[in-house]
Protein backbone atom coordinates (compact mmCIF):
# COMPACT_ATOMS: atom_id res chain seq x y z
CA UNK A 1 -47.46 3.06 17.61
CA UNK A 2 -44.60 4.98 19.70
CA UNK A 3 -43.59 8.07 18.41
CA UNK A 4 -39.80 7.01 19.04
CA UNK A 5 -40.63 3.79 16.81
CA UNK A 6 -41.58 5.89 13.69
CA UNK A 7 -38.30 7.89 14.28
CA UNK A 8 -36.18 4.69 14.42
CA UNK A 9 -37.95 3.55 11.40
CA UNK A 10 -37.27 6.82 9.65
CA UNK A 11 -33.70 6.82 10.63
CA UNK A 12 -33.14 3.21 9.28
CA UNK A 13 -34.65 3.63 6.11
CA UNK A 14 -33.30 7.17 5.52
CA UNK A 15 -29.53 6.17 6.83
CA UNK A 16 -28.31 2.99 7.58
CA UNK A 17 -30.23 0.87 5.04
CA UNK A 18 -28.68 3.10 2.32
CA UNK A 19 -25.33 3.38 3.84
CA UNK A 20 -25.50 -0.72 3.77
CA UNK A 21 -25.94 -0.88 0.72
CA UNK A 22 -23.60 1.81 -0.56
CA UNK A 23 -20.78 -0.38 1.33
CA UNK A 24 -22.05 -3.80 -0.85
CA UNK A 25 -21.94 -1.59 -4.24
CA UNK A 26 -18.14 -0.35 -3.32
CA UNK A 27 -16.93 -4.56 -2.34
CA UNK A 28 -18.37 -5.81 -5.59
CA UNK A 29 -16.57 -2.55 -7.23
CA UNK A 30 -13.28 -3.27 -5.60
CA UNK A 31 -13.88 -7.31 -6.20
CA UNK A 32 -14.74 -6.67 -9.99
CA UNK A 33 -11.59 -4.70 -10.36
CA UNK A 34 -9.45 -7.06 -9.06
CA UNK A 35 -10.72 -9.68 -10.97
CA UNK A 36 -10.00 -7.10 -14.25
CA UNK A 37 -6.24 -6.74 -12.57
CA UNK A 38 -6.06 -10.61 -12.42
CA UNK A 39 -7.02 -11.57 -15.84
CA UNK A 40 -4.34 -9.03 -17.21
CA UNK A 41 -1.73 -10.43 -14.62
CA UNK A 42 -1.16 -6.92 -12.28
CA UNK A 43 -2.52 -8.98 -9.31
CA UNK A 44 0.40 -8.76 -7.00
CA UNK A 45 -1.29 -9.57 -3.73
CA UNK A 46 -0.63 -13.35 -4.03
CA UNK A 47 2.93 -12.54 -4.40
CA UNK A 48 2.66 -10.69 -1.16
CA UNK A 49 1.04 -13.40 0.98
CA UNK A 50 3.58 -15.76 -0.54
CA UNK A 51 6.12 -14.07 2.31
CA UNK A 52 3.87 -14.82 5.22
CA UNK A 53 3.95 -18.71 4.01
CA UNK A 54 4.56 -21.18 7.16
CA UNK A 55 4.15 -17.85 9.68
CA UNK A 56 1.53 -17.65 12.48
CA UNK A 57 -0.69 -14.79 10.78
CA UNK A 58 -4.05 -12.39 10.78
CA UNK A 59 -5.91 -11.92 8.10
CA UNK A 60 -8.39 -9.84 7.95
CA UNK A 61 -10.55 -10.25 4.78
CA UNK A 62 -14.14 -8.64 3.40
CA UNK A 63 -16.82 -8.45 6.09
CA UNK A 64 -15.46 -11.46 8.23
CA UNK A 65 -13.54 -10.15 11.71
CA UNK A 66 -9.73 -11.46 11.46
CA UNK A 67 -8.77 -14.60 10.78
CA UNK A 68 -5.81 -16.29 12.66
CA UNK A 69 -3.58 -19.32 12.17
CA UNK A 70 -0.81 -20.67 9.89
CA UNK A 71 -0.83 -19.69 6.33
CA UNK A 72 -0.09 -23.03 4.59
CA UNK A 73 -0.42 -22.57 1.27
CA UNK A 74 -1.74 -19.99 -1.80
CA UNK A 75 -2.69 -21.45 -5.10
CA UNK A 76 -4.24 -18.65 -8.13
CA UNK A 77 -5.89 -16.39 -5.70
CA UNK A 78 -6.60 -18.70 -2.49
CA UNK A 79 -4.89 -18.37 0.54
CA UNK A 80 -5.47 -21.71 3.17
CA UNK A 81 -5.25 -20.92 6.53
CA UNK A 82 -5.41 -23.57 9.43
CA UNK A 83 -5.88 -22.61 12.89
CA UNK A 84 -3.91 -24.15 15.80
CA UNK A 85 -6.99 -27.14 16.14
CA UNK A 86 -6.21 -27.75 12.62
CA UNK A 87 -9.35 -26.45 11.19
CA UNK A 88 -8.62 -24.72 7.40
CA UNK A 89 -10.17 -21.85 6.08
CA UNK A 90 -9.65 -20.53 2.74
CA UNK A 91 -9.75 -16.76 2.07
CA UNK A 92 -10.38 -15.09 -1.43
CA UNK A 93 -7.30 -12.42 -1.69
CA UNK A 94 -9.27 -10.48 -3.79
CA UNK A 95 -11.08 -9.62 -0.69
CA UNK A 96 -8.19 -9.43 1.97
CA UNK A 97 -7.45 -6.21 3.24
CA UNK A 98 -4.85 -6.24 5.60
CA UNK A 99 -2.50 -9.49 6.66
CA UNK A 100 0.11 -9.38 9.91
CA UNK A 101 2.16 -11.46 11.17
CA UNK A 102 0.71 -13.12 14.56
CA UNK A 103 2.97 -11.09 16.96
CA UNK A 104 3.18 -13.39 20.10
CA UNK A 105 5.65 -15.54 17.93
CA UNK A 106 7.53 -12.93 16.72
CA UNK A 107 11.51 -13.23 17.43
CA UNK A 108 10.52 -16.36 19.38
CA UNK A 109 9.45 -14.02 22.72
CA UNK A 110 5.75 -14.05 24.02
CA UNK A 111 4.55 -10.89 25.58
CA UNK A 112 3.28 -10.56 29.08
CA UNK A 113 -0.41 -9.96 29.62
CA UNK A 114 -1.46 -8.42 31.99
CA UNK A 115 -5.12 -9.44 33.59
């Protein structure tokens, strides 16, 4: 075997396996958490997604990249987003971590791009 193949090998199972799994152990801590914070009613993320209701939006959620389209609806802690080919996709909010306002439909102007 390759002497730079036992050195990736080492480096995987010394670093980025552990690191991997360090990141999994601190989601299910946040996750858990929230779930503690819901049951006792401080959960005020749905209350701020209820602003972005009926607006072109981001969200960017757990491990997934970001999410865009329409926030239709949020029900207990589900947030329904449909895209513009009118696929939905519903998002946990326990597990979003940042939301924004699509900004090429903000104040009804569309930014150039330039190519």
């Amino acid at each position: 075997m390759q002497p730079w193949l036992w050195w990736f090998l080492i480096f995987l199972l010394l670093f980025v396996i552990p690191a991997r799994m360090a990141w999994q152990r601190r989601q299910a801590k946040v996750a858990r958490r929230n779930r503690i914070r819901r049951r006792k009613g401080e959960n005020t993320m749905n209350e701020l997604v209820k602003t972005y209701i009926g607006k072109e939006v981001i969200v960017w959620a757990g491990t997934s990249s970001g999410v865009t389209g329409t926030a239709t609806r949020i029900e207990e802690n589900w947030l329904e987003v449909e895209d513009k080919d009118g696929n939905k996709q519903i998002l946990n909010t326990d597990y979003i971590s940042r939301i924004q306002e699509h900004p090429r439909n903000k104040n009804g102007r569309k930014k150039a791009v330039i190519v």
